[in-house]
Protein backbone atom coordinates (compact mmCIF):
# COMPACT_ATOMS: atom_id res chain seq x y z
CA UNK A 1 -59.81 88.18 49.54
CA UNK A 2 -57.71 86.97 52.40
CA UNK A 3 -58.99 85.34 55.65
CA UNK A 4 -57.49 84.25 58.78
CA UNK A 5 -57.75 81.98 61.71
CA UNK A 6 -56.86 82.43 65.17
CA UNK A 7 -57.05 79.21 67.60
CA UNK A 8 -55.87 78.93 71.38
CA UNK A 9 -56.57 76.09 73.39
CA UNK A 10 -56.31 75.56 76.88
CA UNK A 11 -56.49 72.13 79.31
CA UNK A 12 -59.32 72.94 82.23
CA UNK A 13 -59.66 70.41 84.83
CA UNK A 14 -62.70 70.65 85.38
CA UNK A 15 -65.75 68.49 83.07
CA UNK A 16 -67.60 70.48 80.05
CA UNK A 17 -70.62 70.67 81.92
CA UNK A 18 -69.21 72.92 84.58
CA UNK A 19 -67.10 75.43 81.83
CA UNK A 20 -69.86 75.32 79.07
CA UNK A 21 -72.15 77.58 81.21
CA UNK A 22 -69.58 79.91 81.26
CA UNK A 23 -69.50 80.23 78.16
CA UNK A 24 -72.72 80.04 76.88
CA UNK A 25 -74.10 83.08 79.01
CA UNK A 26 -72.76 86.54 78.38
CA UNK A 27 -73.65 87.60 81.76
CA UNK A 28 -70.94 85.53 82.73
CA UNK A 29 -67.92 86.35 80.46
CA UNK A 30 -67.48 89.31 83.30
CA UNK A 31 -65.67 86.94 85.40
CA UNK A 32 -63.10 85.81 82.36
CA UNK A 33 -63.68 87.93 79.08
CA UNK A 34 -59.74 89.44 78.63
CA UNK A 35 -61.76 92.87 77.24
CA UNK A 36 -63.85 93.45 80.08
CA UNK A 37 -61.21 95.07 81.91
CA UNK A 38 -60.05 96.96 78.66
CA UNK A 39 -62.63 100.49 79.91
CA UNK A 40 -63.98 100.21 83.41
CA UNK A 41 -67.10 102.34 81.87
CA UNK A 42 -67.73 100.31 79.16
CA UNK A 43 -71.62 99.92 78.05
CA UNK A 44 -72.82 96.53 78.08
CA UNK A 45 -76.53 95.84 77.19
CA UNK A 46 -77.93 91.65 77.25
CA UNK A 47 -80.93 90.78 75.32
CA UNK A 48 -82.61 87.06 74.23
CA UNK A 49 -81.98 84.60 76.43
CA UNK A 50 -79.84 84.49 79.85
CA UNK A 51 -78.26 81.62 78.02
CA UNK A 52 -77.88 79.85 74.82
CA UNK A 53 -78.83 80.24 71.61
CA UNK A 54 -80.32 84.03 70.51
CA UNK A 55 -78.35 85.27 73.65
CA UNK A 56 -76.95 88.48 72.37
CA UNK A 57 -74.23 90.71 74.26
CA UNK A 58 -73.50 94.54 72.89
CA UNK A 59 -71.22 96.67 73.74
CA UNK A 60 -69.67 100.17 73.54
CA UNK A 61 -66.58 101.56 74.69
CA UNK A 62 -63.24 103.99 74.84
CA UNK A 63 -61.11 103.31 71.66
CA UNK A 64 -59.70 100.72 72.94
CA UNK A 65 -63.18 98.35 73.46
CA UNK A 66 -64.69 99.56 70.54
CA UNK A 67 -67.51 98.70 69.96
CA UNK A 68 -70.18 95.72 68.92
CA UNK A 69 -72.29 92.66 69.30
CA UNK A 70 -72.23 88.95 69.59
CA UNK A 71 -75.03 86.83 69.23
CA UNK A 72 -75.03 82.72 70.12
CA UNK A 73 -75.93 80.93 66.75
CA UNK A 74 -75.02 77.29 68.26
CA UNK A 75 -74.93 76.29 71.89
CA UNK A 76 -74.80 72.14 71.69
CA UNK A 77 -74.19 71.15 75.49
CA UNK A 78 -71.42 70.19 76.40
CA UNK A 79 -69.67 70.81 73.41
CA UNK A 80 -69.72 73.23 71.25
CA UNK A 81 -70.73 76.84 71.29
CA UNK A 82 -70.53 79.06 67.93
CA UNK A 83 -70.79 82.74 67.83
CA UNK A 84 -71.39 85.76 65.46
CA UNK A 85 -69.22 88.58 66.83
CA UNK A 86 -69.62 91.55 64.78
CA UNK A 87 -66.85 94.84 65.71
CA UNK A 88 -68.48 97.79 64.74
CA UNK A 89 -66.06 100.16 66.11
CA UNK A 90 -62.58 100.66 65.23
CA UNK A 91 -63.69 98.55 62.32
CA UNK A 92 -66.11 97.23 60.87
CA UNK A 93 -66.29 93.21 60.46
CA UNK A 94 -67.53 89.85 60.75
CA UNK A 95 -65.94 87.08 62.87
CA UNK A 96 -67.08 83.71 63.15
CA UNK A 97 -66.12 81.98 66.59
CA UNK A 98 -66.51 78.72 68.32
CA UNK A 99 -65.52 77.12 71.60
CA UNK A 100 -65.49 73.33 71.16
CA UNK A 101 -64.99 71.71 75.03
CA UNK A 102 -63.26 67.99 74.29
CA UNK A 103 -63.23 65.50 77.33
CA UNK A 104 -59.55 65.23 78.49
CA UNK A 105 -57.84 63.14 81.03
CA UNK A 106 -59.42 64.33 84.21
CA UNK A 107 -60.83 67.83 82.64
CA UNK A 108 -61.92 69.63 79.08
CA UNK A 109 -59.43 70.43 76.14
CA UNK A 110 -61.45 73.98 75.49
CA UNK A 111 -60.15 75.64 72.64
CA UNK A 112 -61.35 79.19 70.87
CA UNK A 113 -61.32 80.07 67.53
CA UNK A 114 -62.47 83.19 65.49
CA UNK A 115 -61.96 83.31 62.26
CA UNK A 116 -62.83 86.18 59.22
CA UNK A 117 -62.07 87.67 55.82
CA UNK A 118 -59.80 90.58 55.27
CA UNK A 119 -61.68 93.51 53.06
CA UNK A 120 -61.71 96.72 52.50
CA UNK A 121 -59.32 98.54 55.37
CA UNK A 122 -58.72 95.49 57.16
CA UNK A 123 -56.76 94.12 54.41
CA UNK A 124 -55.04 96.99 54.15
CA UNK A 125 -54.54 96.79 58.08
CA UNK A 126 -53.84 93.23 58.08
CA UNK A 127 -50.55 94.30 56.01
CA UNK A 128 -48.85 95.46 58.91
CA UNK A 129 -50.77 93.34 61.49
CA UNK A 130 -50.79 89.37 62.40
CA UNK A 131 -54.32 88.69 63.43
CA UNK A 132 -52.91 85.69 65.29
CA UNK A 133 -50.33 87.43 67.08
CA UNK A 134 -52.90 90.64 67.85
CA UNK A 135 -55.46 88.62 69.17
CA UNK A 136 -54.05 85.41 70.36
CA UNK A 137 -52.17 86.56 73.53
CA UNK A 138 -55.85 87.59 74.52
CA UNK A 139 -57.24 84.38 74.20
CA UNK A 140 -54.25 82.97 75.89
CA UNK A 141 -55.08 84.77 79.04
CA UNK A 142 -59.18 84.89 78.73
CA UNK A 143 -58.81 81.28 78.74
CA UNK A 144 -56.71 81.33 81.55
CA UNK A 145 -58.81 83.59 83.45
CA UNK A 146 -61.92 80.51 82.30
CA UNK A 147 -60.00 78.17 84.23
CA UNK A 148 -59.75 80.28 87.31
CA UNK A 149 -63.66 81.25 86.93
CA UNK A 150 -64.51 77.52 86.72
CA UNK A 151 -62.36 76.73 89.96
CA UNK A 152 -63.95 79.60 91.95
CA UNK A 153 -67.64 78.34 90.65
CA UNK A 154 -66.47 74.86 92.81
């Protein structure tokens, strides 16, 4: 069985305390998530907690979203928030992923990484596919679009 890693990290200038929120509530991952733009019509449902951990997000979308869920396993203020993010639609899987917020000169070193096992179709998929290269641009620019959230919070 193979398994993968994907890591981005970005510099925020802003503390932890003001990005982990962010983070931490799916409510908010409107103003930043890079899929939340992917279907305008997209279903979202919350349940749990606003915030923290046994938040759960779900969603369901054109082909495009797909569909799933993610539930907060870990949310230790300031720094560190770790995920279960389960795709259901186009295919099925498991991905592990954490947000670790490090203090860094005058802001946060936040960095996001999901990682998973390739089985079944998805190793078959992951043939002809680099999981870093597939889903790294995205959190490139949903860490971007963090940053921006953060500034317009202030």
């Amino acid at each position: 069985m193979s398994t993968f890693s994907v890591s981005r990290s970005a510099f925020i200038p802003s503390p932890a305390e003001e990005i982990f929120p962010l983070v931490a509530s799916f409510r908010e991952w409107l103003h930043w998530s890079p899929w939340e733009s992917v279907d305008p019509s997209m279903q979202r449902t919350y349940s749990g907690p606003v915030e923290g951990v046994g938040a759960k997000y779900a969603w369901k979308g054109n082909r495009k979203a797909g569909a799933g869920t993610m539930e907060i396993l870990e949310a230790a203020e300031p720094s560190r928030i770790h995920l279960r993010l389960e795709f259901i639609k186009p295919m099925k899987a498991v991905n592990p992923t954490t947000f670790s917020f490090t203090p860094e000169g005058g802001g946060t070193r936040v960095t996001w990484t999901m990682t998973g096992e390739n089985k079944g179709l998805s190793r078959v998929f992951m043939l002809f596919m680099n999981m870093d290269k597939m889903v790294g641009g995205d959190f490139e620019k949903g860490l971007a679009q963090l940053a921006v959230a953060v500034a317009a919070k202030n």
